[in-house]
PDB file of N, CA and C in Angstrom:
ATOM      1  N   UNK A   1       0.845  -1.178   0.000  1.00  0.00           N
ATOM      2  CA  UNK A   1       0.000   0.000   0.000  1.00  0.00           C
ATOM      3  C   UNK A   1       0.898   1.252   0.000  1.00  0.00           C
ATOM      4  N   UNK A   2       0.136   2.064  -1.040  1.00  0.00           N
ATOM      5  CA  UNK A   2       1.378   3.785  -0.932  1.00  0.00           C
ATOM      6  C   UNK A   2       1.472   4.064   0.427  1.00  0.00           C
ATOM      7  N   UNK A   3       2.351   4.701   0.522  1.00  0.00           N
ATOM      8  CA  UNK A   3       2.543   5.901   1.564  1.00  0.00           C
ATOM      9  C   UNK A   3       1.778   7.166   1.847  1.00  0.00           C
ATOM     10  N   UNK A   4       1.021   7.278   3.070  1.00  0.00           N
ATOM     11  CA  UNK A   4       0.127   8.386   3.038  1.00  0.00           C
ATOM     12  C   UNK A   4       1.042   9.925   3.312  1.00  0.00           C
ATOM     13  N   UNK A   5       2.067   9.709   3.489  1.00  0.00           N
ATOM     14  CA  UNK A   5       2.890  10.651   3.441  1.00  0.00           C
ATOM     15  C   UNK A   5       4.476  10.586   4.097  1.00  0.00           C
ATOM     16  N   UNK A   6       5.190  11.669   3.104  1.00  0.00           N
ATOM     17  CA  UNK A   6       6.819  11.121   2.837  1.00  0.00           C
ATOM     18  C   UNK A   6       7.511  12.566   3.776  1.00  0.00           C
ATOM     19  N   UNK A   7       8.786  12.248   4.085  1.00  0.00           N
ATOM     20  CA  UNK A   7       9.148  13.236   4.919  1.00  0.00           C
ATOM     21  C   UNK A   7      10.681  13.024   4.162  1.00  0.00           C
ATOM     22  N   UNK A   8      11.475  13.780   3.919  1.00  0.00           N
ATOM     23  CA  UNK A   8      12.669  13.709   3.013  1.00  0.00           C
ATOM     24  C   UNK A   8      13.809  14.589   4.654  1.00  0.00           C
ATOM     25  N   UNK A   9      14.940  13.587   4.798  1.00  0.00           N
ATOM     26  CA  UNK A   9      15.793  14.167   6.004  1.00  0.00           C
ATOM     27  C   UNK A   9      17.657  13.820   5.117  1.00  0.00           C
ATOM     28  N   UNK A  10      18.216  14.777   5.126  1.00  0.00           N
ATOM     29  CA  UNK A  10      19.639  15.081   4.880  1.00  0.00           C
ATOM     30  C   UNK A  10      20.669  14.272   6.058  1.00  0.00           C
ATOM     31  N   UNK A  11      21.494  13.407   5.611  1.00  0.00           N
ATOM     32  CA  UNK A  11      21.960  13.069   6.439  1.00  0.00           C
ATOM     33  C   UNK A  11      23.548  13.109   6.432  1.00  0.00           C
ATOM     34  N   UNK A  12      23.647  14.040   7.408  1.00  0.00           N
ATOM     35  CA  UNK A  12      25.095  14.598   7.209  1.00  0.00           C
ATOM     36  C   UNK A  12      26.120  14.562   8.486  1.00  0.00           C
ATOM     37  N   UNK A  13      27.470  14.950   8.254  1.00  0.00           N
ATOM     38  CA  UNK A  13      28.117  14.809   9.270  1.00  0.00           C
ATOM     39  C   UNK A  13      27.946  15.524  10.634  1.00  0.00           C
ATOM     40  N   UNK A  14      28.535  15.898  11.682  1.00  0.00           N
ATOM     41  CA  UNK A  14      28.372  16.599  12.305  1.00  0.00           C
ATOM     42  C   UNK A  14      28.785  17.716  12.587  1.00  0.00           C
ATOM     43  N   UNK A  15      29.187  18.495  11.773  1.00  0.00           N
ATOM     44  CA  UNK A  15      30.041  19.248  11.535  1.00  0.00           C
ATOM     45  C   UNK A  15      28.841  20.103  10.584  1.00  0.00           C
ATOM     46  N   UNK A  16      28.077  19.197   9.697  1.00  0.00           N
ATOM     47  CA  UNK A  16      27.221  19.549   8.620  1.00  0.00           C
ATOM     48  C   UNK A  16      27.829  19.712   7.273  1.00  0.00           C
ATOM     49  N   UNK A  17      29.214  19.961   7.353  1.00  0.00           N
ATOM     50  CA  UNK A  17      30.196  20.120   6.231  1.00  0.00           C
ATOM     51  C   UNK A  17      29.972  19.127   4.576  1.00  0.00           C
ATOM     52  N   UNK A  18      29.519  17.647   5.462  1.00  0.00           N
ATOM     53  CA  UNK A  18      29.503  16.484   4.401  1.00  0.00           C
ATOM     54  C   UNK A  18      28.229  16.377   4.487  1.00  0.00           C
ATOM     55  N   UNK A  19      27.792  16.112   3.399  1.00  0.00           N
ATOM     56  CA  UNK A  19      26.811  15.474   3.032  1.00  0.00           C
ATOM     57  C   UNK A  19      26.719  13.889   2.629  1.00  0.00           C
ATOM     58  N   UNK A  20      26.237  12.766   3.542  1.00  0.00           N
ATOM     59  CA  UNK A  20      26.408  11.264   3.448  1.00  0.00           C
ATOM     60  C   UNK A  20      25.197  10.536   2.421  1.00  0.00           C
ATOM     61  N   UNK A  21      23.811  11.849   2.439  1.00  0.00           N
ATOM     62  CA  UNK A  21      22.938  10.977   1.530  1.00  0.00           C
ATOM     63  C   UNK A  21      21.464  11.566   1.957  1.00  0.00           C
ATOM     64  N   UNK A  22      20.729  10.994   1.728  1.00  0.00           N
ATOM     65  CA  UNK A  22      19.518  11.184   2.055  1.00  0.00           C
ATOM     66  C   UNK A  22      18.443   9.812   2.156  1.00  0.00           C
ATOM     67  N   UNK A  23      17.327  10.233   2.999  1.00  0.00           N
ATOM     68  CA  UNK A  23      16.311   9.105   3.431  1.00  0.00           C
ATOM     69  C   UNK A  23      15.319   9.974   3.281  1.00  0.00           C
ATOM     70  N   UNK A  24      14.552   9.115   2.579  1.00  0.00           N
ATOM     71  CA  UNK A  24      12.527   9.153   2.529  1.00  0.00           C
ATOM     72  C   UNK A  24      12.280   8.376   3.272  1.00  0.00           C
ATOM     73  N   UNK A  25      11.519   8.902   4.053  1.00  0.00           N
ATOM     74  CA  UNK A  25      10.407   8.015   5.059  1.00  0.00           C
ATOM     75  C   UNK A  25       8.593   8.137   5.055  1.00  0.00           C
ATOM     76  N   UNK A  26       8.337   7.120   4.484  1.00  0.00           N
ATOM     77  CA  UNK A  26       7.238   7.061   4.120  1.00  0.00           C
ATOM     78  C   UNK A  26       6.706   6.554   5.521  1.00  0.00           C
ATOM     79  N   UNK A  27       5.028   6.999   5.669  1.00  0.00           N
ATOM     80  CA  UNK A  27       4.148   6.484   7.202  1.00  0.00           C
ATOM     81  C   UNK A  27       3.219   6.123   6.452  1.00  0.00           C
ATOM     82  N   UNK A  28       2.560   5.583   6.742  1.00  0.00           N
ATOM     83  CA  UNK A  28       0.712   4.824   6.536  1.00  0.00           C
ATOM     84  C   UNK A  28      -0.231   5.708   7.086  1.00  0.00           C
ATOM     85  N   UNK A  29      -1.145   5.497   6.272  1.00  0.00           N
ATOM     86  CA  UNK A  29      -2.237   6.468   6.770  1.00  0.00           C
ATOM     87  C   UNK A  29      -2.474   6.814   8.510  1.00  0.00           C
ATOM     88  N   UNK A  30      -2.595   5.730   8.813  1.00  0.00           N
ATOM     89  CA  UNK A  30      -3.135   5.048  10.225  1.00  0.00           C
ATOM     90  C   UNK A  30      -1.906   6.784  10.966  1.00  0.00           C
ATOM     91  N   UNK A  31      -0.272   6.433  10.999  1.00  0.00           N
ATOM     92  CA  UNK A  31       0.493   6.927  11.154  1.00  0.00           C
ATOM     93  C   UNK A  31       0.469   8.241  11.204  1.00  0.00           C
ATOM     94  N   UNK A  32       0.276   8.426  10.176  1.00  0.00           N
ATOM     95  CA  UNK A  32       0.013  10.258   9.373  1.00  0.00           C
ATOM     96  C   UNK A  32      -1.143  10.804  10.170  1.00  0.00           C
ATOM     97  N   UNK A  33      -2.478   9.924  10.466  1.00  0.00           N
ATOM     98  CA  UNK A  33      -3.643  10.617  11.157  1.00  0.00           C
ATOM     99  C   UNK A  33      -3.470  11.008  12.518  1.00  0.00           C
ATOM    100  N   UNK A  34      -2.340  10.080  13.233  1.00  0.00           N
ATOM    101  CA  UNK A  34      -2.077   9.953  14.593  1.00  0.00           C
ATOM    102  C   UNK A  34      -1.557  11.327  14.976  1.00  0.00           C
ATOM    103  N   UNK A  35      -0.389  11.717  14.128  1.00  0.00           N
ATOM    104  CA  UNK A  35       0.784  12.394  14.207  1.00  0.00           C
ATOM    105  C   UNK A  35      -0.044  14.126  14.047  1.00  0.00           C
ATOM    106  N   UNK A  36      -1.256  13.972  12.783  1.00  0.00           N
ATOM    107  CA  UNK A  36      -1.580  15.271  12.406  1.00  0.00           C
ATOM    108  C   UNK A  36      -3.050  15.026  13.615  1.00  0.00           C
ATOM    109  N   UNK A  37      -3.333  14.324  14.485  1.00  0.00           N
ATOM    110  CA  UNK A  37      -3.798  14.628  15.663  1.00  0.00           C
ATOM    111  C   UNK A  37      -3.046  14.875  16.910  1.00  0.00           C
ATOM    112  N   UNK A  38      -2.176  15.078  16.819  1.00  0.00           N
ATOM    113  CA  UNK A  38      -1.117  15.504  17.873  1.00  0.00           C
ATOM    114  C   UNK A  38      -0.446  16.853  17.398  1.00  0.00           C
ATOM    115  N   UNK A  39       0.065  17.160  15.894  1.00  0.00           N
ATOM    116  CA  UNK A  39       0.406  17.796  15.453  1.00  0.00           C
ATOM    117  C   UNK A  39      -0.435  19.471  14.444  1.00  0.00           C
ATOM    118  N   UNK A  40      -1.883  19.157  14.602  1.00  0.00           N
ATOM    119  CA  UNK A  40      -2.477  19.900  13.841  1.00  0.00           C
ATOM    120  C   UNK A  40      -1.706  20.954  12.996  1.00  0.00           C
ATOM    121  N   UNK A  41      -2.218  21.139  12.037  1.00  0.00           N
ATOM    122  CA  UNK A  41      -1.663  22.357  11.058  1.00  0.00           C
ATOM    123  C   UNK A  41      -1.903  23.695  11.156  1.00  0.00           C
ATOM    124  N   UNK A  42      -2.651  24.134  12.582  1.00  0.00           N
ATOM    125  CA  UNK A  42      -2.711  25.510  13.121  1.00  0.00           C
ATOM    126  C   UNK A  42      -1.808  26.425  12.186  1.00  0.00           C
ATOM    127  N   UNK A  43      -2.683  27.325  10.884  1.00  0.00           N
ATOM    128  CA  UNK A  43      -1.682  27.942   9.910  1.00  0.00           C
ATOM    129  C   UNK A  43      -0.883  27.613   9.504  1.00  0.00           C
ATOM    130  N   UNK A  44      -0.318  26.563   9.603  1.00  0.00           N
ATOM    131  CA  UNK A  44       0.936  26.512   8.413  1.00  0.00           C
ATOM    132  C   UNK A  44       0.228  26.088   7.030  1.00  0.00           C
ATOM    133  N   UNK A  45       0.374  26.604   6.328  1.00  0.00           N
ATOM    134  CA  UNK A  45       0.302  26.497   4.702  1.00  0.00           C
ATOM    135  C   UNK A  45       0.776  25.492   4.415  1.00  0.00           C
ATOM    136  N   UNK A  46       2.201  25.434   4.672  1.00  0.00           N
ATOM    137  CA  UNK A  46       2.932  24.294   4.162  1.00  0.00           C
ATOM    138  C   UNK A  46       3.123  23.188   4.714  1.00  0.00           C
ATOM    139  N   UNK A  47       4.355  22.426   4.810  1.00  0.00           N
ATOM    140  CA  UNK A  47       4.289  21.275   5.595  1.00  0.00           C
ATOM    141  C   UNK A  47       4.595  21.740   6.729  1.00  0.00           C
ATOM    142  N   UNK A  48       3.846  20.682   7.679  1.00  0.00           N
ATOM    143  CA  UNK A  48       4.261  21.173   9.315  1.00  0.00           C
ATOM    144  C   UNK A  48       5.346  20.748   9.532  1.00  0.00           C
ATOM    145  N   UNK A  49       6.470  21.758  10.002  1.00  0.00           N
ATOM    146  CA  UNK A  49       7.911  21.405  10.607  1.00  0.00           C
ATOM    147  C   UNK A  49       7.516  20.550  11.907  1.00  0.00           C
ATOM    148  N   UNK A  50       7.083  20.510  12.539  1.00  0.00           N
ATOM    149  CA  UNK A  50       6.325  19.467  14.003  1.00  0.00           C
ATOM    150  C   UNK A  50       6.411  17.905  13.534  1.00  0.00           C
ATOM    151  N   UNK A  51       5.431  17.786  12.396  1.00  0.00           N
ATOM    152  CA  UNK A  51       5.148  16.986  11.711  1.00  0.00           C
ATOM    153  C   UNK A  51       6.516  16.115  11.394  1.00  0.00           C
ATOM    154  N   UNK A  52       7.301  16.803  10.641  1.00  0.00           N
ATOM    155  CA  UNK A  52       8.714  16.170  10.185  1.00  0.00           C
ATOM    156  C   UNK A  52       9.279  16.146  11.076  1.00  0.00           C
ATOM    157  N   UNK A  53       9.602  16.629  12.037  1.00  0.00           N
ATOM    158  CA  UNK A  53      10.664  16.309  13.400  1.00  0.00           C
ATOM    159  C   UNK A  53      10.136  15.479  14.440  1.00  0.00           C
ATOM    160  N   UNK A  54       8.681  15.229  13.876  1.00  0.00           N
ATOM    161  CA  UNK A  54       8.010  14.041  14.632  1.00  0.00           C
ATOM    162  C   UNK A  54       8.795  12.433  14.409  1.00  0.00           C
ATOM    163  N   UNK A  55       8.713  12.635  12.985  1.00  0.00           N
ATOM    164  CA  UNK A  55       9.020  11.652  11.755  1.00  0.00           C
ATOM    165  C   UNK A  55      10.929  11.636  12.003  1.00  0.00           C
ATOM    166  N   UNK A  56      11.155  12.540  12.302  1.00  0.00           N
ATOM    167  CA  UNK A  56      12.592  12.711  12.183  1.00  0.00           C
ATOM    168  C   UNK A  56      12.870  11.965  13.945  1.00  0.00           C
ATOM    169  N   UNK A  57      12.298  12.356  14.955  1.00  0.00           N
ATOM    170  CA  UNK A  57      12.512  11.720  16.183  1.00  0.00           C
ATOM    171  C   UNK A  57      12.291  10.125  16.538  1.00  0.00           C
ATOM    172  N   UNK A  58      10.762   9.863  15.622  1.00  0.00           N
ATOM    173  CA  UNK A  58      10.511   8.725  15.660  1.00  0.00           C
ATOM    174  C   UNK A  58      11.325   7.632  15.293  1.00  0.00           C
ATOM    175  N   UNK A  59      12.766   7.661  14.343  1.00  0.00           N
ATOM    176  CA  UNK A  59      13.689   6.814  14.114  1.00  0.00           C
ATOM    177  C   UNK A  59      14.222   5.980  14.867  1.00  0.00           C
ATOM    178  N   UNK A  60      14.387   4.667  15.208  1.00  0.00           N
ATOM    179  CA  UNK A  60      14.623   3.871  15.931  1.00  0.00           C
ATOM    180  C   UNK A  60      16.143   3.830  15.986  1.00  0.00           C
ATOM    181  N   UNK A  61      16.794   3.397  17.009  1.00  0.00           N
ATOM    182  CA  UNK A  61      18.057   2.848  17.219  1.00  0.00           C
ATOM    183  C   UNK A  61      18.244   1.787  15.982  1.00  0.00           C
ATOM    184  N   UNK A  62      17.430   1.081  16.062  1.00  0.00           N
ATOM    185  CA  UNK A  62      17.782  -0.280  14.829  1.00  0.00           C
ATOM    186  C   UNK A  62      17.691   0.529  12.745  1.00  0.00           C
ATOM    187  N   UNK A  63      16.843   1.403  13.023  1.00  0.00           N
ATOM    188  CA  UNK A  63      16.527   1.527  11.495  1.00  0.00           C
ATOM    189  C   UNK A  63      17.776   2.688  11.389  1.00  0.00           C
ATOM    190  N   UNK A  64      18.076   3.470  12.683  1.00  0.00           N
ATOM    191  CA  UNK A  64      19.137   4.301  12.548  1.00  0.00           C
ATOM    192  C   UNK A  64      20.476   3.562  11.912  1.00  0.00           C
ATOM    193  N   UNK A  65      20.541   2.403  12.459  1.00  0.00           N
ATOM    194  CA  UNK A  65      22.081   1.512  11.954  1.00  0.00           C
ATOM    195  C   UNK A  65      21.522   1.183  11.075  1.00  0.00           C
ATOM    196  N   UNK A  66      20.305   0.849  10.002  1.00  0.00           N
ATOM    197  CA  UNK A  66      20.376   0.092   9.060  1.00  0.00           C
ATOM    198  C   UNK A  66      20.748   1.432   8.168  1.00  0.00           C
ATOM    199  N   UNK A  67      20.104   2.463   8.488  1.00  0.00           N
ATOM    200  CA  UNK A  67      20.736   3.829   6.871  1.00  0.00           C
ATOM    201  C   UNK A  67      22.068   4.020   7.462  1.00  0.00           C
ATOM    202  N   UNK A  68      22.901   3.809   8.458  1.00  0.00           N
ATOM    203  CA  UNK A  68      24.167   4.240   8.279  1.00  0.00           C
ATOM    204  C   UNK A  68      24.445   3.346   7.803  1.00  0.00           C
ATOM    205  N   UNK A  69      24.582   1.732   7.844  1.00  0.00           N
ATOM    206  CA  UNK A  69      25.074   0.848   6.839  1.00  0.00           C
ATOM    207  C   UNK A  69      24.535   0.623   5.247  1.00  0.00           C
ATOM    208  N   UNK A  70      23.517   1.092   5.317  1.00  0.00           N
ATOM    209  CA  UNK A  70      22.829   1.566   3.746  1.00  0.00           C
ATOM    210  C   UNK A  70      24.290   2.351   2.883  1.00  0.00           C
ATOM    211  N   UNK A  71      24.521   3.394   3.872  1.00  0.00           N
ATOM    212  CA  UNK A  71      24.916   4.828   3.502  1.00  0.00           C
ATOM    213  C   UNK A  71      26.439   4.323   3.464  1.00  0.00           C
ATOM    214  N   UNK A  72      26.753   2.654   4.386  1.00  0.00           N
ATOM    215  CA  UNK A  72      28.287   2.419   3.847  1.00  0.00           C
ATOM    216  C   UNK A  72      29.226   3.492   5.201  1.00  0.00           C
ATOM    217  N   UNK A  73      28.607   3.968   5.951  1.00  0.00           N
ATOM    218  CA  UNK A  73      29.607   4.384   7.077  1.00  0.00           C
ATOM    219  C   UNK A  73      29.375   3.953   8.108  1.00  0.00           C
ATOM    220  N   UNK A  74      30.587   4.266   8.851  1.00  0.00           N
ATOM    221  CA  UNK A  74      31.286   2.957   9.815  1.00  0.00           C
ATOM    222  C   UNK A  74      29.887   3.088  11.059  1.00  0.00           C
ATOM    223  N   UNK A  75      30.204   1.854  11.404  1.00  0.00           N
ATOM    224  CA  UNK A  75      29.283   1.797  12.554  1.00  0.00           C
ATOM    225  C   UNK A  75      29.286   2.303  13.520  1.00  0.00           C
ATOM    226  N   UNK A  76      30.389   3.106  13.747  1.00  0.00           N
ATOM    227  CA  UNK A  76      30.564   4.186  15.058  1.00  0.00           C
ATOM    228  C   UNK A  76      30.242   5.340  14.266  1.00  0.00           C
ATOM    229  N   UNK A  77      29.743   5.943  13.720  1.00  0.00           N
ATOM    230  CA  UNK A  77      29.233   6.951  12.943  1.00  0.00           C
ATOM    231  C   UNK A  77      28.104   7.776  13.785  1.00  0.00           C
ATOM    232  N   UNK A  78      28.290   8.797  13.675  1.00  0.00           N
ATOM    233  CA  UNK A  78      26.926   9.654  14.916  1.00  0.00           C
ATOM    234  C   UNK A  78      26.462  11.017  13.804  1.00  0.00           C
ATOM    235  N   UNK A  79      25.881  10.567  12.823  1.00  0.00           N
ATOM    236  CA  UNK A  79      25.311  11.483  11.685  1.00  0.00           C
ATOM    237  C   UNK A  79      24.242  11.995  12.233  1.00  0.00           C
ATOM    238  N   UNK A  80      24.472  13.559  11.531  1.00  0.00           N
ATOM    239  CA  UNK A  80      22.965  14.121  12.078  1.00  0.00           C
ATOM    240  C   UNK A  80      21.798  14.164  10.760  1.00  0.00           C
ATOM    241  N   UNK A  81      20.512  13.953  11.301  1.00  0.00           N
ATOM    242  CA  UNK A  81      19.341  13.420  10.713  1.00  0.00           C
ATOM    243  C   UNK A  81      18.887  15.274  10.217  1.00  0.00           C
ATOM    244  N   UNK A  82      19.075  15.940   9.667  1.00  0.00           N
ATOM    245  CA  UNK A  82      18.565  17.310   8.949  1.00  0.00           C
ATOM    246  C   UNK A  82      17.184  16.924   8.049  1.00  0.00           C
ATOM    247  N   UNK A  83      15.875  18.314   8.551  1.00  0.00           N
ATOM    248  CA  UNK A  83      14.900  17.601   7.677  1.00  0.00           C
ATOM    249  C   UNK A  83      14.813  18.391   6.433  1.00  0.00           C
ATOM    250  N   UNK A  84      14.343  18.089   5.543  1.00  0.00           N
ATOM    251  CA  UNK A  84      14.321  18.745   3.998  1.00  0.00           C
ATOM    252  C   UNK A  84      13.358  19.288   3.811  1.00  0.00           C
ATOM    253  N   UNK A  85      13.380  20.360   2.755  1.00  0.00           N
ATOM    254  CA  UNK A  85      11.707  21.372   2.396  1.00  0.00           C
ATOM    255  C   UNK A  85      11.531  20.713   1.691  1.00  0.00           C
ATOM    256  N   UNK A  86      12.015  19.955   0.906  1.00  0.00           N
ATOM    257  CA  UNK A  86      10.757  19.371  -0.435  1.00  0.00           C
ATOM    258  C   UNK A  86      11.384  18.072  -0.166  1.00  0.00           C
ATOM    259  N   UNK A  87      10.199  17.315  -0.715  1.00  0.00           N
ATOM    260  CA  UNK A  87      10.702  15.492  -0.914  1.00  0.00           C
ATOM    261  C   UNK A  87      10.665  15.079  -2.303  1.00  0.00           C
ATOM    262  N   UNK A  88      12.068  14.564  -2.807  1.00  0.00           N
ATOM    263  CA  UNK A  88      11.822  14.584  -3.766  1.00  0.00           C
ATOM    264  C   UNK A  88      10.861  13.227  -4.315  1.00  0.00           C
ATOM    265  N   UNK A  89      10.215  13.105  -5.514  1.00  0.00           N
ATOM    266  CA  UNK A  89       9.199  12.344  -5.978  1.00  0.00           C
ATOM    267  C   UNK A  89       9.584  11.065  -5.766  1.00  0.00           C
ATOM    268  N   UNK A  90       9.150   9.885  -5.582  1.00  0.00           N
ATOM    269  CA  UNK A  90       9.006   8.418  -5.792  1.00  0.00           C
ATOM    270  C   UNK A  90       7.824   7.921  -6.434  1.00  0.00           C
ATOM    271  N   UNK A  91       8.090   7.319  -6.957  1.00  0.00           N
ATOM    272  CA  UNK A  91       6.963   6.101  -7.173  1.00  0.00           C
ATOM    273  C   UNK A  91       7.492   4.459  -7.131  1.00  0.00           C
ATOM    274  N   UNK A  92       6.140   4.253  -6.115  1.00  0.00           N
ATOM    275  CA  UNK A  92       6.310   3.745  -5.089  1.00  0.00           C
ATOM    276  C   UNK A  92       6.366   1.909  -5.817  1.00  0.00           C
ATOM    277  N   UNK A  93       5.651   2.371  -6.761  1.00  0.00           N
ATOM    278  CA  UNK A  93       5.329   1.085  -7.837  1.00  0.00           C
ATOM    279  C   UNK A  93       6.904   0.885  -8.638  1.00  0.00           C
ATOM    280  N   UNK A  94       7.392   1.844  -8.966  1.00  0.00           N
ATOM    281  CA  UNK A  94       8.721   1.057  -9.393  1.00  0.00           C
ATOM    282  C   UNK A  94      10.156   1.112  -8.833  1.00  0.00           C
ATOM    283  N   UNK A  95       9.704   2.092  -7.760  1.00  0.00           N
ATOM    284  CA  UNK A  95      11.242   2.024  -7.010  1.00  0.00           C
ATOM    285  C   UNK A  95      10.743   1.497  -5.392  1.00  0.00           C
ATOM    286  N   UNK A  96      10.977   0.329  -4.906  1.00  0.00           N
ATOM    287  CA  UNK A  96      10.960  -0.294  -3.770  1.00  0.00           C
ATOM    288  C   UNK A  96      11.779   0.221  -2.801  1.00  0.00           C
ATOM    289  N   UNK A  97      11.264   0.356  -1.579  1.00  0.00           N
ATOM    290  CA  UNK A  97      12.066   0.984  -0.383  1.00  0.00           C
ATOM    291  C   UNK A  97      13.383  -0.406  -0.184  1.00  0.00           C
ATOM    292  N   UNK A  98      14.105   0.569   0.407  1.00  0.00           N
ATOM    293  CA  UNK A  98      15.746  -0.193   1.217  1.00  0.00           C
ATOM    294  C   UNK A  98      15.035  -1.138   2.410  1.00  0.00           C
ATOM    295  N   UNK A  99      14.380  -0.810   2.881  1.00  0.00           N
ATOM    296  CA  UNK A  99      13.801  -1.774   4.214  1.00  0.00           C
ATOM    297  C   UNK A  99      12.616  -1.400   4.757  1.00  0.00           C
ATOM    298  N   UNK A 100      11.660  -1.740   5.068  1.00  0.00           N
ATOM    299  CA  UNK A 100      10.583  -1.674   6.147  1.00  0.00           C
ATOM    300  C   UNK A 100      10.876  -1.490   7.846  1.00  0.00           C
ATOM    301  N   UNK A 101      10.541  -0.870   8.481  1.00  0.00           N
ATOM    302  CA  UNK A 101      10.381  -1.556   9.674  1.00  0.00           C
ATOM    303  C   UNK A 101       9.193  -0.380  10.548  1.00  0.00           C
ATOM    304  N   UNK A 102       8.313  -1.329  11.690  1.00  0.00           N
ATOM    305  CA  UNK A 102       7.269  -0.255  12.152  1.00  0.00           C
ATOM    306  C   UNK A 102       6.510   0.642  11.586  1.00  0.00           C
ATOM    307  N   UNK A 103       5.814  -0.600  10.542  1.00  0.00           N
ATOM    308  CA  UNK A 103       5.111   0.555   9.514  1.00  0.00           C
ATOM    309  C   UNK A 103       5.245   1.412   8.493  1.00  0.00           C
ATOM    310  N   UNK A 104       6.911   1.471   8.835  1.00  0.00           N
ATOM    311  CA  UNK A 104       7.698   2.645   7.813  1.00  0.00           C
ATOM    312  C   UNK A 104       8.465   1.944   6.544  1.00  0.00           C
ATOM    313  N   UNK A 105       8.331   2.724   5.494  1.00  0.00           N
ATOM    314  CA  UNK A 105       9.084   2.751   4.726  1.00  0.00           C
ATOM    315  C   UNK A 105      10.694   3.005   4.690  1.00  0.00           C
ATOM    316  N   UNK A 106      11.473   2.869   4.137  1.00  0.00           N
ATOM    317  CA  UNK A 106      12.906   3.827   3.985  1.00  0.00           C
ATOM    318  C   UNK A 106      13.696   3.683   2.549  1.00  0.00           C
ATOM    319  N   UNK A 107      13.636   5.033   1.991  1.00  0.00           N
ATOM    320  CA  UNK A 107      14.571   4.491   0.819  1.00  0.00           C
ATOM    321  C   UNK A 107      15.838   5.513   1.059  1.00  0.00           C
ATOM    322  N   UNK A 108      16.715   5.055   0.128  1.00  0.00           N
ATOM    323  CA  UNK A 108      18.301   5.615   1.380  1.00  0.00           C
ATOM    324  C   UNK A 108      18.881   5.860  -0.039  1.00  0.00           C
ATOM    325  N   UNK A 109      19.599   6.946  -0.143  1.00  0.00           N
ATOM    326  CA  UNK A 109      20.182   7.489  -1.634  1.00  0.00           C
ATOM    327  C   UNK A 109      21.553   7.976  -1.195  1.00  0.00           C
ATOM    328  N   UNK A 110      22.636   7.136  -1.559  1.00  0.00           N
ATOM    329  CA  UNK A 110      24.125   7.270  -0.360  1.00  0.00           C
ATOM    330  C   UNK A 110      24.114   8.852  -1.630  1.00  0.00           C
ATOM    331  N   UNK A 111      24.898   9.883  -1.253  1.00  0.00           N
ATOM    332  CA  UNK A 111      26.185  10.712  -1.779  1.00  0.00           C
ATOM    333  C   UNK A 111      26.787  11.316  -1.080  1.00  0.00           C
ATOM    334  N   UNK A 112      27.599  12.348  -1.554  1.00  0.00           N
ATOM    335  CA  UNK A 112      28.960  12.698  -1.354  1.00  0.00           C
ATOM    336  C   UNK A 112      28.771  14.037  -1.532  1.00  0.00           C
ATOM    337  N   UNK A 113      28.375  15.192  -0.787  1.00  0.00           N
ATOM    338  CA  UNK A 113      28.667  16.219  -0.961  1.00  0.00           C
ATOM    339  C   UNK A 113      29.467  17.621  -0.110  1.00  0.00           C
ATOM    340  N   UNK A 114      30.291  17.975  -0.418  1.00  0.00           N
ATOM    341  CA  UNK A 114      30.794  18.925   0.736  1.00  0.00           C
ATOM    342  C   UNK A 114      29.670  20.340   0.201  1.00  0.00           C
ATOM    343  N   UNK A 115      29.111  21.119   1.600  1.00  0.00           N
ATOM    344  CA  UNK A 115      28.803  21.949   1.229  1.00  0.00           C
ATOM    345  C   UNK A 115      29.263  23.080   1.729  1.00  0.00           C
TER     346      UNK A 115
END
């Protein structure tokens, strides 16, 4: 089943200097209703920053080590999770997430950028 909604987070060093990649995290409806009943959209137009740092907190210890080993860095690695203004597009039908876990989606896009 699609994703009732995607949250796009930068995942970079700590420093912020490097850029290691990025993660979509897709929630299920069920998920999304919970979160925007805790989170209401009181004026924001756009996406609720609440909303994404909900999504951004909710990351588990376990799915945290699976995108740093996605992403190919070392397992002592302490990357910070940055959330993104736009997500970029998927479809969901031909590009399959990196792993499941708790409902969630994850697709994990390693690069390399100094900024």
């Amino acid at each position: 089943m699609p994703c009732a909604h995607k949250t796009e987070l930068r995942v970079e060093s700590p420093s912020g200097e490097v850029v290691f990649g990025f993660v979509v995290i897709g929630i299920s409806e069920n998920q999304f209703l919970e979160l925007k009943a805790k989170f209401p959209d009181e004026g924001f137009k756009k996406q609720n920053p609440r909303l994404k740092e909900a999504i951004k907190q909710a990351i588990t210890k376990e799915e945290r080590e699976q995108i740093i080993e996605l992403l190919r860095l070392t397992s002592d690695a302490e990357p910070k999770f940055e959330c993104e203004t736009i997500v970029r597009y998927l479809d969901e039908a031909k590009e399959q997430p990196k792993f499941e876990s708790n409902g969630k989606k994850f697709w994990v896009f390693r690069r390399e950028i100094l900024i």
